[in-house]
N, C-alpha and C. Protein backbone atom coordinates (compact mmCIF):
# COMPACT_ATOMS: atom_id res chain seq x y z
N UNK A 1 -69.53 163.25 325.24
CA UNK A 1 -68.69 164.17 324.48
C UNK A 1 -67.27 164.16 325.02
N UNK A 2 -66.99 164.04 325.98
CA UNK A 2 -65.49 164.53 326.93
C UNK A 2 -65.21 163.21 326.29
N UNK A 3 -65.90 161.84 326.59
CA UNK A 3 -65.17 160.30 326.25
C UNK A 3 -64.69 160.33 324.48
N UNK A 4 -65.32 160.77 323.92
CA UNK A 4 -64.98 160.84 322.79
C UNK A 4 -63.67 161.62 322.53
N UNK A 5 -63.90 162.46 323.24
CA UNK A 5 -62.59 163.75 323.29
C UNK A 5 -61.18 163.16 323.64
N UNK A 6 -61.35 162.23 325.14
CA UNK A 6 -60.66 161.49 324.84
C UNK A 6 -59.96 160.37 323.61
N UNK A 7 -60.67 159.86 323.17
CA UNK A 7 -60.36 158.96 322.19
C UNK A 7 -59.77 159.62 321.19
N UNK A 8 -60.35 160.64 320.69
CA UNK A 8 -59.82 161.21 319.00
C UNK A 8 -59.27 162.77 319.49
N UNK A 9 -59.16 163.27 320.65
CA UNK A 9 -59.10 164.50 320.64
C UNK A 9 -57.54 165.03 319.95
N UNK A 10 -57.72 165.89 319.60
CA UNK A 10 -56.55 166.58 318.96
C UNK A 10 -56.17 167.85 319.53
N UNK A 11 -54.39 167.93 319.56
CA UNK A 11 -54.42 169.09 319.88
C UNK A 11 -53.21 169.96 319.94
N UNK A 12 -52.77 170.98 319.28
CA UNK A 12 -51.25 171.04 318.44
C UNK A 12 -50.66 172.12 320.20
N UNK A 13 -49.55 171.06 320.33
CA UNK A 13 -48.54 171.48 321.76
C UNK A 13 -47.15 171.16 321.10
N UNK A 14 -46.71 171.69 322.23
CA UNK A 14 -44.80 171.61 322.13
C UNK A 14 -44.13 172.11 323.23
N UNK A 15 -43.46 171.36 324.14
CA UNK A 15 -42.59 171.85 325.15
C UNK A 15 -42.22 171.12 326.62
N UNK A 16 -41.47 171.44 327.11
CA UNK A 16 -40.92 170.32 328.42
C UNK A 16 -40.58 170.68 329.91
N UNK A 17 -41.46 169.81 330.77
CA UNK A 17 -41.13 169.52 331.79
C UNK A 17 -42.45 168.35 332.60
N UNK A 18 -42.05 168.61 334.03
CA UNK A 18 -43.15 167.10 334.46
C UNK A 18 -44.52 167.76 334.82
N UNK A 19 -45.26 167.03 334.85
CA UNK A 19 -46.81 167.03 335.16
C UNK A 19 -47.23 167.52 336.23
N UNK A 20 -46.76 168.54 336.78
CA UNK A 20 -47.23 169.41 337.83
C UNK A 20 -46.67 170.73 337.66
N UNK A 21 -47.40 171.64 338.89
CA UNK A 21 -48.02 172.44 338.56
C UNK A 21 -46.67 173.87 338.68
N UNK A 22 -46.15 174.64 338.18
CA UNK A 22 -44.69 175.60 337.92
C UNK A 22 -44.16 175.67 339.33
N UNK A 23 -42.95 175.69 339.31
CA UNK A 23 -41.96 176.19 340.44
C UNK A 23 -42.95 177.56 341.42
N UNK A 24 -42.88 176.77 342.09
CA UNK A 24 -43.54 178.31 343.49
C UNK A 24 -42.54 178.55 344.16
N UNK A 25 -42.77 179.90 344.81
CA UNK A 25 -42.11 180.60 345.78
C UNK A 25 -43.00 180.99 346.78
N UNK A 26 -42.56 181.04 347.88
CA UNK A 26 -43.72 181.74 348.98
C UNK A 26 -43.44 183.38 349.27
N UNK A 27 -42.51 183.64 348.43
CA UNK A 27 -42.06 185.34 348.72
C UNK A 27 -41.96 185.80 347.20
N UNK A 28 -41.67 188.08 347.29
CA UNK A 28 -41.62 187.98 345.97
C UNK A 28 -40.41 187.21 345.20
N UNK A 29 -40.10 187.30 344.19
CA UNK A 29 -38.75 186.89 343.89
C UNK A 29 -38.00 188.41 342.93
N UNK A 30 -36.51 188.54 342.93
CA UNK A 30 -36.02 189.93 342.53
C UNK A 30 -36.43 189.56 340.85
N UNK A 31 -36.92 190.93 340.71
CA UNK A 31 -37.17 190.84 339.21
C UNK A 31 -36.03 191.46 338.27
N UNK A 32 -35.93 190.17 337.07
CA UNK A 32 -34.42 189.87 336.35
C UNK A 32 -34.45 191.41 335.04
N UNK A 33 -33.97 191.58 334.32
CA UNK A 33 -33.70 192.26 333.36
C UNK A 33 -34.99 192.19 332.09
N UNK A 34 -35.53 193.20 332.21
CA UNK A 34 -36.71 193.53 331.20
C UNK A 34 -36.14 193.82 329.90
N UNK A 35 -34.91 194.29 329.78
CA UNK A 35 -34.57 194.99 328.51
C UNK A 35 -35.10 194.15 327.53
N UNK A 36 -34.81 192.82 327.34
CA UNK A 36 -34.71 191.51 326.25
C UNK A 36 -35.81 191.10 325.94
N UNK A 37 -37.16 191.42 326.96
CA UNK A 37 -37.91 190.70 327.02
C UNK A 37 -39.17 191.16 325.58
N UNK A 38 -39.45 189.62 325.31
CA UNK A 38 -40.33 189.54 324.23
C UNK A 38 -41.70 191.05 324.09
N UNK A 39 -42.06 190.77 322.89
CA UNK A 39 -43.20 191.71 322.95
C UNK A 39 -44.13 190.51 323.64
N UNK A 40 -44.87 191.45 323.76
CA UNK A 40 -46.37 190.88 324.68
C UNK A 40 -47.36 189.39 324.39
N UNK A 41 -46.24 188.65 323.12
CA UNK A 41 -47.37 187.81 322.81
C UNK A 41 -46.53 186.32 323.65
N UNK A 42 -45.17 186.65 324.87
CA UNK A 42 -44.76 185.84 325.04
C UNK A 42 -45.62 185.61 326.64
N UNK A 43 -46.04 186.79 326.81
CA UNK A 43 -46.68 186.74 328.46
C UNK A 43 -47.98 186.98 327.80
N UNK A 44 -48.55 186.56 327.00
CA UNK A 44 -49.90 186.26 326.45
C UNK A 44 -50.48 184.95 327.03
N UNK A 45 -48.97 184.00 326.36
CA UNK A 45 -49.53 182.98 326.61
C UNK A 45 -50.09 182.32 327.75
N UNK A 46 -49.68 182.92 328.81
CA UNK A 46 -49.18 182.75 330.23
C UNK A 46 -50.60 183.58 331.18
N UNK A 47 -51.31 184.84 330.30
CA UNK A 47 -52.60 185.52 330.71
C UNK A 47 -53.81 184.33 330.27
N UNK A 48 -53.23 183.81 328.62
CA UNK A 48 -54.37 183.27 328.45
C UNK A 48 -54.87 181.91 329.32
N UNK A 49 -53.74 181.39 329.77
CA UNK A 49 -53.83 179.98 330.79
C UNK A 49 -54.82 180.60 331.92
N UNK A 50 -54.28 181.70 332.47
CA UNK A 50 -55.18 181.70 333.54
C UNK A 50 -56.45 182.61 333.42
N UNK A 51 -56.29 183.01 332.21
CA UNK A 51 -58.29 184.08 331.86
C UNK A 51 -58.91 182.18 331.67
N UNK A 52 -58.57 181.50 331.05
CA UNK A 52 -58.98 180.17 331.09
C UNK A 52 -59.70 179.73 332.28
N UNK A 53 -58.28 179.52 333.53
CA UNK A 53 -58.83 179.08 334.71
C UNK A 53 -59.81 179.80 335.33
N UNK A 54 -60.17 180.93 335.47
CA UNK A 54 -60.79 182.07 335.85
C UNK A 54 -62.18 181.91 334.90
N UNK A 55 -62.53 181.72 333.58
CA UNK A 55 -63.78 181.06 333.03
C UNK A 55 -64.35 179.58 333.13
N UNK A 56 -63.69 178.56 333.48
CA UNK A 56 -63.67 177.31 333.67
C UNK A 56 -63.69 176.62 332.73
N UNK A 57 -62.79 177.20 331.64
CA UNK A 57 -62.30 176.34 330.59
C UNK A 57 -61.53 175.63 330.43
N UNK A 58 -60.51 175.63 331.93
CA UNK A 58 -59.51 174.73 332.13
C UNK A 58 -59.72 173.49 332.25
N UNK A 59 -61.45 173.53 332.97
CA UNK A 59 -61.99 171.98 332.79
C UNK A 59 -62.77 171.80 331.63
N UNK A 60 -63.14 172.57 331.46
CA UNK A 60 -64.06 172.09 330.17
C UNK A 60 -63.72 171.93 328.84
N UNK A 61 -62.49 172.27 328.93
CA UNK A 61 -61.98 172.40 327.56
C UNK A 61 -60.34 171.91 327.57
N UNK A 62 -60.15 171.51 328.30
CA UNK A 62 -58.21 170.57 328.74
C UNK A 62 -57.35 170.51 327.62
N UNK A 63 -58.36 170.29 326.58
CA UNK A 63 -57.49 169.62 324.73
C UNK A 63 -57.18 171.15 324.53
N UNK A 64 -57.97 171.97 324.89
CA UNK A 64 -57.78 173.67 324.19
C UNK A 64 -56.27 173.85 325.13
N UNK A 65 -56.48 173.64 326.53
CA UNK A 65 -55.55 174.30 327.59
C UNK A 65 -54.03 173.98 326.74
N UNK A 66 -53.98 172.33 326.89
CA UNK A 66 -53.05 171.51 326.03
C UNK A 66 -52.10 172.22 325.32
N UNK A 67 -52.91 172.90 324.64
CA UNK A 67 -52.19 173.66 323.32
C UNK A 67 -51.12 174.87 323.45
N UNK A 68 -51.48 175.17 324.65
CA UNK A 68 -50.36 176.44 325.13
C UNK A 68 -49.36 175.38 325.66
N UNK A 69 -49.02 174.23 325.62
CA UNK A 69 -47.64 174.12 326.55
C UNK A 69 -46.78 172.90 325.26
N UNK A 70 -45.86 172.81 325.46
CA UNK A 70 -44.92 172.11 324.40
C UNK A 70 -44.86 170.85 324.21
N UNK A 71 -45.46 169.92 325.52
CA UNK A 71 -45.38 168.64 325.34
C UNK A 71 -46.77 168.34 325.88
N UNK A 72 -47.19 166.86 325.79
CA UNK A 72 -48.37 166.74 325.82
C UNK A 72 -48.24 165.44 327.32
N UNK A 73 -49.34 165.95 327.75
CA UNK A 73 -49.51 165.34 329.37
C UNK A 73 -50.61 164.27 329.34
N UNK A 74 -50.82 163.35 330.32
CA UNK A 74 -52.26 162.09 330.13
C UNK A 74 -53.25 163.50 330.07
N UNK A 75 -54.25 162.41 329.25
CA UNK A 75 -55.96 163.42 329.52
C UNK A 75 -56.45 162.79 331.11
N UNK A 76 -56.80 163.81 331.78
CA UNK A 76 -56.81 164.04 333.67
C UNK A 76 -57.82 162.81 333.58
N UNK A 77 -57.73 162.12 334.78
CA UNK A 77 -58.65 160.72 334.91
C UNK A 77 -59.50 160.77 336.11
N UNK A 78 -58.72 161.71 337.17
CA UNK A 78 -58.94 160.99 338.68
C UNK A 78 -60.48 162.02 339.03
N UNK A 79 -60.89 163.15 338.15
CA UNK A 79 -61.50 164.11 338.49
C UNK A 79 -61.69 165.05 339.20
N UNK A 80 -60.39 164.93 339.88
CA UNK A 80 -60.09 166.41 340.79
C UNK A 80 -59.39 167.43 340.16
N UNK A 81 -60.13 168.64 340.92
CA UNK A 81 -59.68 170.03 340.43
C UNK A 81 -58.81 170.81 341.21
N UNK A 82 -57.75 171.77 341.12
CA UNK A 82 -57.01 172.55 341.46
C UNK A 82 -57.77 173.86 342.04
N UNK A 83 -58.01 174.87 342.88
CA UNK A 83 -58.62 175.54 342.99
C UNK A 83 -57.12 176.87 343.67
N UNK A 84 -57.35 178.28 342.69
CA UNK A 84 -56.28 179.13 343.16
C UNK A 84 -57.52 179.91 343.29
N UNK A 85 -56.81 181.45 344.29
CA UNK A 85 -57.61 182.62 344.45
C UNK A 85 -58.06 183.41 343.02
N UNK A 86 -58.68 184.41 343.04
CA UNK A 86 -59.64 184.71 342.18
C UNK A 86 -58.16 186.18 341.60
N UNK A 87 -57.70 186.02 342.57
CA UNK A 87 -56.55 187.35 342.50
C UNK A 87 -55.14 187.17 342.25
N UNK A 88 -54.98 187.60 340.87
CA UNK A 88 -53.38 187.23 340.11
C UNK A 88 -53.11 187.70 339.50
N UNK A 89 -51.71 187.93 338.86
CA UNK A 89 -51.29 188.84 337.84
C UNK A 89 -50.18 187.93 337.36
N UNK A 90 -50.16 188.31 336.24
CA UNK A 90 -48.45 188.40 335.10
C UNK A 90 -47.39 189.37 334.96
N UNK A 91 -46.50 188.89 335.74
CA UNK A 91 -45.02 189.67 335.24
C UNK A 91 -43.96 188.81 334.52
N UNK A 92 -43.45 189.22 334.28
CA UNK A 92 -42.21 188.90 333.65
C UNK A 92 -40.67 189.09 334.78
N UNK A 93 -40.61 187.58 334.68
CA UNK A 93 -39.42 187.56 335.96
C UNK A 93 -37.88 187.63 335.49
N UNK A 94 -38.09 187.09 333.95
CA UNK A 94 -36.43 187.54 333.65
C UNK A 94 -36.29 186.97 331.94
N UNK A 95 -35.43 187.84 331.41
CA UNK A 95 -35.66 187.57 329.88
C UNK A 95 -34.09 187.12 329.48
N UNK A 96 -33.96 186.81 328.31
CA UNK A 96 -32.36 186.47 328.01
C UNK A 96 -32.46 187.02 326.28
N UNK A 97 -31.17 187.25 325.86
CA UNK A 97 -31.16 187.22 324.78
C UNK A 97 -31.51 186.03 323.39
N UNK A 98 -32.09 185.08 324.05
CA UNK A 98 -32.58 184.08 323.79
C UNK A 98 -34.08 184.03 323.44
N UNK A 99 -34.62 183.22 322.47
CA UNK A 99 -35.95 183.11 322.63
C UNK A 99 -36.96 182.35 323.84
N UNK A 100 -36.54 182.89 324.68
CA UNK A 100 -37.10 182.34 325.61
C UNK A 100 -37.68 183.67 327.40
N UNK A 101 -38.34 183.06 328.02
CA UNK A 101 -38.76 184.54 329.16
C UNK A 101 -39.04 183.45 330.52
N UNK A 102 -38.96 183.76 331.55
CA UNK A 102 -39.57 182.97 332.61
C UNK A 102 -40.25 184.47 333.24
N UNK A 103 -41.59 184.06 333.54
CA UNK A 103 -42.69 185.07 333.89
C UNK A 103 -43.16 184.31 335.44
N UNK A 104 -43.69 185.11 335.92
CA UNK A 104 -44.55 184.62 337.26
C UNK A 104 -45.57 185.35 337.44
N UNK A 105 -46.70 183.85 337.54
CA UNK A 105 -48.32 184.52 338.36
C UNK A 105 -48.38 184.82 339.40
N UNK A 106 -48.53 185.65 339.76
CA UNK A 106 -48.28 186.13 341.82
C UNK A 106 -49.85 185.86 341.81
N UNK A 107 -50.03 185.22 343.01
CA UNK A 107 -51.35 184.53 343.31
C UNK A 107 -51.17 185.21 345.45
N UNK A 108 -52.59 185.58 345.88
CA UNK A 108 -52.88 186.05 346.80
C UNK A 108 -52.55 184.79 348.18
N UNK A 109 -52.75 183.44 347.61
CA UNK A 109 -52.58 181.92 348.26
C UNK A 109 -51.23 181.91 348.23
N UNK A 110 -50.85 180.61 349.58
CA UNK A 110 -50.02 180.30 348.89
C UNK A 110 -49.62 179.35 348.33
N UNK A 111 -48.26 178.72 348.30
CA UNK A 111 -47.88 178.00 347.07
C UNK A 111 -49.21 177.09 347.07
N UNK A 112 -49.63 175.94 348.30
CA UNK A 112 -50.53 174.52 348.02
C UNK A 112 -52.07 175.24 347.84
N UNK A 113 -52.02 174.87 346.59
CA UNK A 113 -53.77 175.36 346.23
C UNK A 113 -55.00 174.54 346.86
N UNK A 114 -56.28 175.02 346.66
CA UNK A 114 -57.67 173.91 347.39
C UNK A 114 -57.27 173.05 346.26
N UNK A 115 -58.01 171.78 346.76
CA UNK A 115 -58.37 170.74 346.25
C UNK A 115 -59.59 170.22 345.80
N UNK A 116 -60.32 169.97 344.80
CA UNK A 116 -62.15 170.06 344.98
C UNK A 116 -62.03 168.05 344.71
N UNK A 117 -62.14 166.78 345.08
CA UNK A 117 -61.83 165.50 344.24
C UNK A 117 -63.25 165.23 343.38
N UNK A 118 -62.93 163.99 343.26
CA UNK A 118 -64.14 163.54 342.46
C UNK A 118 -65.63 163.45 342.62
N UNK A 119 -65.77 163.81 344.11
CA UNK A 119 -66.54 163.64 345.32
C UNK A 119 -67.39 164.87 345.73
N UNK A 120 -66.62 165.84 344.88
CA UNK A 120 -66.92 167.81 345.38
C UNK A 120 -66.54 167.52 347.20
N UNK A 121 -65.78 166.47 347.53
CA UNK A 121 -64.96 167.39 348.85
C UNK A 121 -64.25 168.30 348.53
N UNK A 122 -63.81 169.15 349.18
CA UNK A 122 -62.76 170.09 349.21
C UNK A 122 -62.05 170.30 350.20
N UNK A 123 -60.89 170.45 349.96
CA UNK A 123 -59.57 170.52 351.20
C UNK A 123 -59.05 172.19 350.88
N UNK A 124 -59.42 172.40 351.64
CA UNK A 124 -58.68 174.39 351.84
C UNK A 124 -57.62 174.65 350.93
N UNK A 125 -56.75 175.44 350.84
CA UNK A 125 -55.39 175.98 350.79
C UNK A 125 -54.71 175.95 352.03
N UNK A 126 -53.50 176.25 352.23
CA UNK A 126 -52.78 176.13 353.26
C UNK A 126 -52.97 177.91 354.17
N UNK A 127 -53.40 178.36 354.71
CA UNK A 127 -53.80 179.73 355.13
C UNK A 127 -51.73 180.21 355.18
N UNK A 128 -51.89 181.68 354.78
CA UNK A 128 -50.57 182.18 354.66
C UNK A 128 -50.75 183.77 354.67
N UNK A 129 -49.48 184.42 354.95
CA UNK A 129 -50.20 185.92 354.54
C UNK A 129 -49.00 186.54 353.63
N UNK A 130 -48.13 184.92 353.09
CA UNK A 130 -47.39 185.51 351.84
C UNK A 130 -47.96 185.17 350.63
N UNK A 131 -48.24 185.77 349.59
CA UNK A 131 -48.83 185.77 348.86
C UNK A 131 -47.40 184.75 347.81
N UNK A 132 -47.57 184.12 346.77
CA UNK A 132 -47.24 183.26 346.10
C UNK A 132 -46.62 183.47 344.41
N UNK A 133 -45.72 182.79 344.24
CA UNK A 133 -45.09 183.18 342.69
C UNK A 133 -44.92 181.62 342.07
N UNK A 134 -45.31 181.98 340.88
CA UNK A 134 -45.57 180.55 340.07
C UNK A 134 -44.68 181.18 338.89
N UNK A 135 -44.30 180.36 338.76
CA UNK A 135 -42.84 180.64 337.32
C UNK A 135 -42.93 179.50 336.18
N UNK A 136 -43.13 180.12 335.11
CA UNK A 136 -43.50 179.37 333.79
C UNK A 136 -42.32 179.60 333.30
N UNK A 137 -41.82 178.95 332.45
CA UNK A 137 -40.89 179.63 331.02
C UNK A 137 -42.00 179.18 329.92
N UNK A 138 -41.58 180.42 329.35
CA UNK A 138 -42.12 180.04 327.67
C UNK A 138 -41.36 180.25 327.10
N UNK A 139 -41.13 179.43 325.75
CA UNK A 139 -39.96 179.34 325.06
C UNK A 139 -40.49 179.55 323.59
N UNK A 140 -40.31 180.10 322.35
CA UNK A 140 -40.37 179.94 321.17
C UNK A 140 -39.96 178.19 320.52
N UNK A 141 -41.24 177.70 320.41
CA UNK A 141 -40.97 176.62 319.39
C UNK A 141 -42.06 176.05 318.66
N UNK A 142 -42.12 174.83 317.95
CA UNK A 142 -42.95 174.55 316.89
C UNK A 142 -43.46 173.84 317.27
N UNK A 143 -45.00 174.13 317.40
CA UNK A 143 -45.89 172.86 318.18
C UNK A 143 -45.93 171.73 316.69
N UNK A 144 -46.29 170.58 317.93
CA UNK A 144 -46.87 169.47 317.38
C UNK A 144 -48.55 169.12 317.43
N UNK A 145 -48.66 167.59 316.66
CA UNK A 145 -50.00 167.42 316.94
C UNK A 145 -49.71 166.04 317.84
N UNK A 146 -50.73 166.14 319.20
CA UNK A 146 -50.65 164.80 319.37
C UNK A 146 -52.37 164.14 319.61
N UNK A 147 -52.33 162.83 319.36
CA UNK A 147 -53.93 162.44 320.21
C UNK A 147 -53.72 161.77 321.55
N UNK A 148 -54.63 161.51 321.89
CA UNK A 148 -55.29 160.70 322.92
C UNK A 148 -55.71 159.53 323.19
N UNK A 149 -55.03 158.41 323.23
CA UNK A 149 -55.52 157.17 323.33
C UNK A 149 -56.90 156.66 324.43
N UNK A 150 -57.37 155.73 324.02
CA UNK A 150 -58.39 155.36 324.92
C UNK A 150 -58.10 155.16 326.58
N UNK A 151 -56.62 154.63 326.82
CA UNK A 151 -55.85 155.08 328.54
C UNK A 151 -55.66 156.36 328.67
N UNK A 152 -55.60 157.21 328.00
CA UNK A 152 -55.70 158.57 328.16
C UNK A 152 -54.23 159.14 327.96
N UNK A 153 -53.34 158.04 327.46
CA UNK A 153 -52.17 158.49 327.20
C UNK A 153 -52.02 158.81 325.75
N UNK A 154 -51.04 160.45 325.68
CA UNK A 154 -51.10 160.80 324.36
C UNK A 154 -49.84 160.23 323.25
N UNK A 155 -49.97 160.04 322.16
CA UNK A 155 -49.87 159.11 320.99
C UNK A 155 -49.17 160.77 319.70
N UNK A 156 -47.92 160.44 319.55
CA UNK A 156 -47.61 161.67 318.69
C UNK A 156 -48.27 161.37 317.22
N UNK A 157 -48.42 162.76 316.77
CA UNK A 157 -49.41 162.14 315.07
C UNK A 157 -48.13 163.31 314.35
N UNK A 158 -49.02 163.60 313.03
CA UNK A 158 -47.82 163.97 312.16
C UNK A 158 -47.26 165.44 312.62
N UNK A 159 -46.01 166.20 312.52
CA UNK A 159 -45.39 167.06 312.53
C UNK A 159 -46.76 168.45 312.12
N UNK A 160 -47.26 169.41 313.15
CA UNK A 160 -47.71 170.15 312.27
C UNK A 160 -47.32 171.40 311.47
N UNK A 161 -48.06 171.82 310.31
CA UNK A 161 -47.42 172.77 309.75
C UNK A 161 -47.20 174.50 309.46
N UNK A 162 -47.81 174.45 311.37
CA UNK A 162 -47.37 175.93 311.84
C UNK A 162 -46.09 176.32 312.02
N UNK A 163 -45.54 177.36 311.65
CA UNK A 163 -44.35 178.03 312.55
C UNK A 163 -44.07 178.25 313.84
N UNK A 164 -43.12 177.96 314.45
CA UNK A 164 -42.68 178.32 315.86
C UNK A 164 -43.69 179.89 316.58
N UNK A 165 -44.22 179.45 317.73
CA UNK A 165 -44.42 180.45 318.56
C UNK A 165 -44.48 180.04 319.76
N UNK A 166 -44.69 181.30 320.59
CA UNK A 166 -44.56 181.26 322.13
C UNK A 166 -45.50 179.82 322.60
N UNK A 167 -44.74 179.38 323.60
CA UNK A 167 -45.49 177.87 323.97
C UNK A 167 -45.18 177.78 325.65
N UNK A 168 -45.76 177.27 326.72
CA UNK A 168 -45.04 177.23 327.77
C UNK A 168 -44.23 176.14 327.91
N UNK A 169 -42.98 176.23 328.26
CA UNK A 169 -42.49 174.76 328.83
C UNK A 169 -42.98 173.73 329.87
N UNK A 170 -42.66 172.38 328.61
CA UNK A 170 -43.19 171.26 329.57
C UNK A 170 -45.00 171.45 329.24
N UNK A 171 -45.30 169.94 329.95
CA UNK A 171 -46.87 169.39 329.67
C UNK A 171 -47.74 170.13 330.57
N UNK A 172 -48.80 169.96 330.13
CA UNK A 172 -49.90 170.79 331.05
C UNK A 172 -49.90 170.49 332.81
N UNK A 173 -50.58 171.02 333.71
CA UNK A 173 -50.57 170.53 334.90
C UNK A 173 -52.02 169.80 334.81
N UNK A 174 -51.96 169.26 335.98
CA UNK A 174 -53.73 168.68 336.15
C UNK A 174 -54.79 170.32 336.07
N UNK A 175 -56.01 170.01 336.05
CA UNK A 175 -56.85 171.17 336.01
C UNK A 175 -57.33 171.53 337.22
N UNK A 176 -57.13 173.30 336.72
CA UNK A 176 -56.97 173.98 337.80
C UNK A 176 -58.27 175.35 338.13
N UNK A 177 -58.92 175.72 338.55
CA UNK A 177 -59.39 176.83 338.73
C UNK A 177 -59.04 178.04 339.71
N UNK A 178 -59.85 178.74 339.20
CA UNK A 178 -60.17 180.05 340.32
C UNK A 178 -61.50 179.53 341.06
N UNK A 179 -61.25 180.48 342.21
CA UNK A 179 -62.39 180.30 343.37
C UNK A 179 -63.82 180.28 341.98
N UNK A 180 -64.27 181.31 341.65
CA UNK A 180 -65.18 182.06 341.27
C UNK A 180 -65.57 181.20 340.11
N UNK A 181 -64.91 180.44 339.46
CA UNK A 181 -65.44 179.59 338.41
C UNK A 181 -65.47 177.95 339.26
N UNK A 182 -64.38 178.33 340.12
CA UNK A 182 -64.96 176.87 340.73
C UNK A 182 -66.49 176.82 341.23
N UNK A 183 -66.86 177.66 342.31
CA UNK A 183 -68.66 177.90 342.75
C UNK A 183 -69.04 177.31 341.43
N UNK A 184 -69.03 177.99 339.93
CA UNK A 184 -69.72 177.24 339.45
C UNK A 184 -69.83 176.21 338.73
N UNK A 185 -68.41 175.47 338.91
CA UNK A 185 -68.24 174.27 338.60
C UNK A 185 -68.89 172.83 339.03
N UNK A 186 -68.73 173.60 340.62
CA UNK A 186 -69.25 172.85 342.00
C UNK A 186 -71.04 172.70 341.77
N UNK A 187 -71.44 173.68 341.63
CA UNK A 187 -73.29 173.97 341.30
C UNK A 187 -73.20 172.90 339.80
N UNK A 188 -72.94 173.45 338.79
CA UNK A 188 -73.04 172.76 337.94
C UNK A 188 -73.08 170.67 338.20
N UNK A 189 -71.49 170.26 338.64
CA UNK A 189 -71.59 169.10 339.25
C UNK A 189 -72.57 168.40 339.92
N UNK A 190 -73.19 169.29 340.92
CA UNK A 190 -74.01 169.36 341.82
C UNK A 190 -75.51 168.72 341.04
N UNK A 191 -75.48 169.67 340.46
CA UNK A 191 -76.90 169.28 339.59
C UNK A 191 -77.10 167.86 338.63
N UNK A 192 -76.12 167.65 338.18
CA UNK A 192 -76.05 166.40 337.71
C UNK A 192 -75.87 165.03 338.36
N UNK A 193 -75.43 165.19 339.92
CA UNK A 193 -75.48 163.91 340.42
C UNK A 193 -76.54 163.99 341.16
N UNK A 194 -76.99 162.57 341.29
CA UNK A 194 -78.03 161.62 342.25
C UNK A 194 -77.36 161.47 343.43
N UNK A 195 -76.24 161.14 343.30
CA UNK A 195 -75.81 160.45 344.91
C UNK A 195 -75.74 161.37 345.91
N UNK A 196 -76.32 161.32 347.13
CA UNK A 196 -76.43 161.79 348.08
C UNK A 196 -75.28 162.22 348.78
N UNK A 197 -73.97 161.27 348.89
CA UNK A 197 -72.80 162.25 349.93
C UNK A 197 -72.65 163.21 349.03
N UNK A 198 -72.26 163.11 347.46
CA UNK A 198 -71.87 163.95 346.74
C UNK A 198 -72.53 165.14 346.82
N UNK A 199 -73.78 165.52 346.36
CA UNK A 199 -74.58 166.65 347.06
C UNK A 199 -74.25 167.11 348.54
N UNK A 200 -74.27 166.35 349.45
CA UNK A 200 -73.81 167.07 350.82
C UNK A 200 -72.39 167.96 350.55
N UNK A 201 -71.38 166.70 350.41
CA UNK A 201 -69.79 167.39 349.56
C UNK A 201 -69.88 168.71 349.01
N UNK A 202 -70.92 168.86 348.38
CA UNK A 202 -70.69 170.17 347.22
C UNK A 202 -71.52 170.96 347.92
N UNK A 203 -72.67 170.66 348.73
CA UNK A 203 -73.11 171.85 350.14
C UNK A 203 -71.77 172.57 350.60
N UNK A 204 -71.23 171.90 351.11
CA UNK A 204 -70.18 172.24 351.98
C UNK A 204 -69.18 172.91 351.39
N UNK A 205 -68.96 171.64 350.46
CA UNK A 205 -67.43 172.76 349.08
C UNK A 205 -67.83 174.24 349.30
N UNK A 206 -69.05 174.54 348.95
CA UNK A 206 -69.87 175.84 348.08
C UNK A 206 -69.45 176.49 348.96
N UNK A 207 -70.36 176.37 350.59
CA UNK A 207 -70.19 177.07 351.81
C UNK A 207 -68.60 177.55 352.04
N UNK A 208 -67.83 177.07 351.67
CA UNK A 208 -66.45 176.97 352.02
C UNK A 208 -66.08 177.67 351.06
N UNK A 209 -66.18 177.67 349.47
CA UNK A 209 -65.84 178.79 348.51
C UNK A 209 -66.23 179.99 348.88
N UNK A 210 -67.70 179.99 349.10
CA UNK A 210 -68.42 181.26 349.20
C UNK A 210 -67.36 182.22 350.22
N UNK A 211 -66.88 181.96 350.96
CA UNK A 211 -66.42 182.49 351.94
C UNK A 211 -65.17 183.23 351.55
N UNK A 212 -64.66 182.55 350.38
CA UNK A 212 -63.49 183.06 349.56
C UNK A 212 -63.23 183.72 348.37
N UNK A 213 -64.53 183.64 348.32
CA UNK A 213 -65.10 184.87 347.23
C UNK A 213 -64.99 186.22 347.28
């Protein structure tokens, strides 16, 4: 199903920047002028990315994630996952008279998230006791449709024929979770492979989540 997804998947995006993961800060940052700022469906977009990561739909569903950001990124190859704390919020960091908002997820980690690879090793977070700010812009514009080629690079198709709405800037990042959907990403994985380091790997991953739970 996912290979196929690749090949034909569809999925209407719009917006710009590079393939990793928003501007961090390791402190708070001063929060800009609320007056301007959008109604609620501009820091929607920005809740729904991470109620995503937090269910593990960020992996299971990438073509869906896709769709909140403006431009379209490769479909992920290498099979490693992003792993943030289970504890985050949405604010709104500064608005303009413009259609546009830059918001930040304050995350309990900091900026360098775990790592889970293809393998279910896992590499920690960096231990910190400043908690972390991730800064999106979302901008008002008109998604597109694009597919997925069989390299996993995406291929623009026709103009679609929604109206402009909130989108984040720039292409998706690689996929990312929370602790709490990772455990069961990791179990899940787990169960499906034969190979033996891999099972040990995801012993250990688990042991090592659990703890961060």
């Amino acid at each position: 199903m996912r290979q196929s997804l690749r090949v034909v998947g569809i999925c209407v995006i719009g917006c710009l920047a590079t393939i990793a993961f928003p501007q961090t800060v390791s402190k708070p940052l001063t929060k800009g002028q609320k007056t301007n700022c959008p109604i609620d469906s501009a820091k929607d977009v920005v809740q729904s990315l991470w109620n995503m990561a937090a269910s593990g739909e960020t992996v299971t569903h990438w073509g869906a994630v896709a769709r909140f950001f403006s431009e379209p990124g490769p479909w992920p190859s290498d099979g490693s996952v992003r792993v943030f704390s289970d504890y985050w919020w949405v604010e709104y960091r500064e608005c303009s008279d413009q259609p546009e908002a830059a918001l930040i997820v304050y995350s309990h980690w900091d900026r360098t998230p775990g790592l889970i690879d293809s393998q279910l090793k896992f590499t920690p977070p960096r231990e910190s006791s400043a908690q972390a700010g991730f800064v999106y812009r979302v901008v008002m514009a008109t998604p597109q449709i694009y597919y997925w080629g069989r390299d996993g690079k995406p291929v623009p198709g026709k103009p679609t024929p929604e109206t402009k709405r909130w989108l984040i800037e720039g292409p998706p990042a690689p996929p990312f979770l929370t602790v709490t959907a990772a455990i069961r990403y990791v179990l899940e994985k787990r169960s499906d492979t034969t190979d033996s380091i891999t099972k040990k790997n995801a012993d250990e991953t688990l042991a090592q989540l659990l703890k961060m739970h």
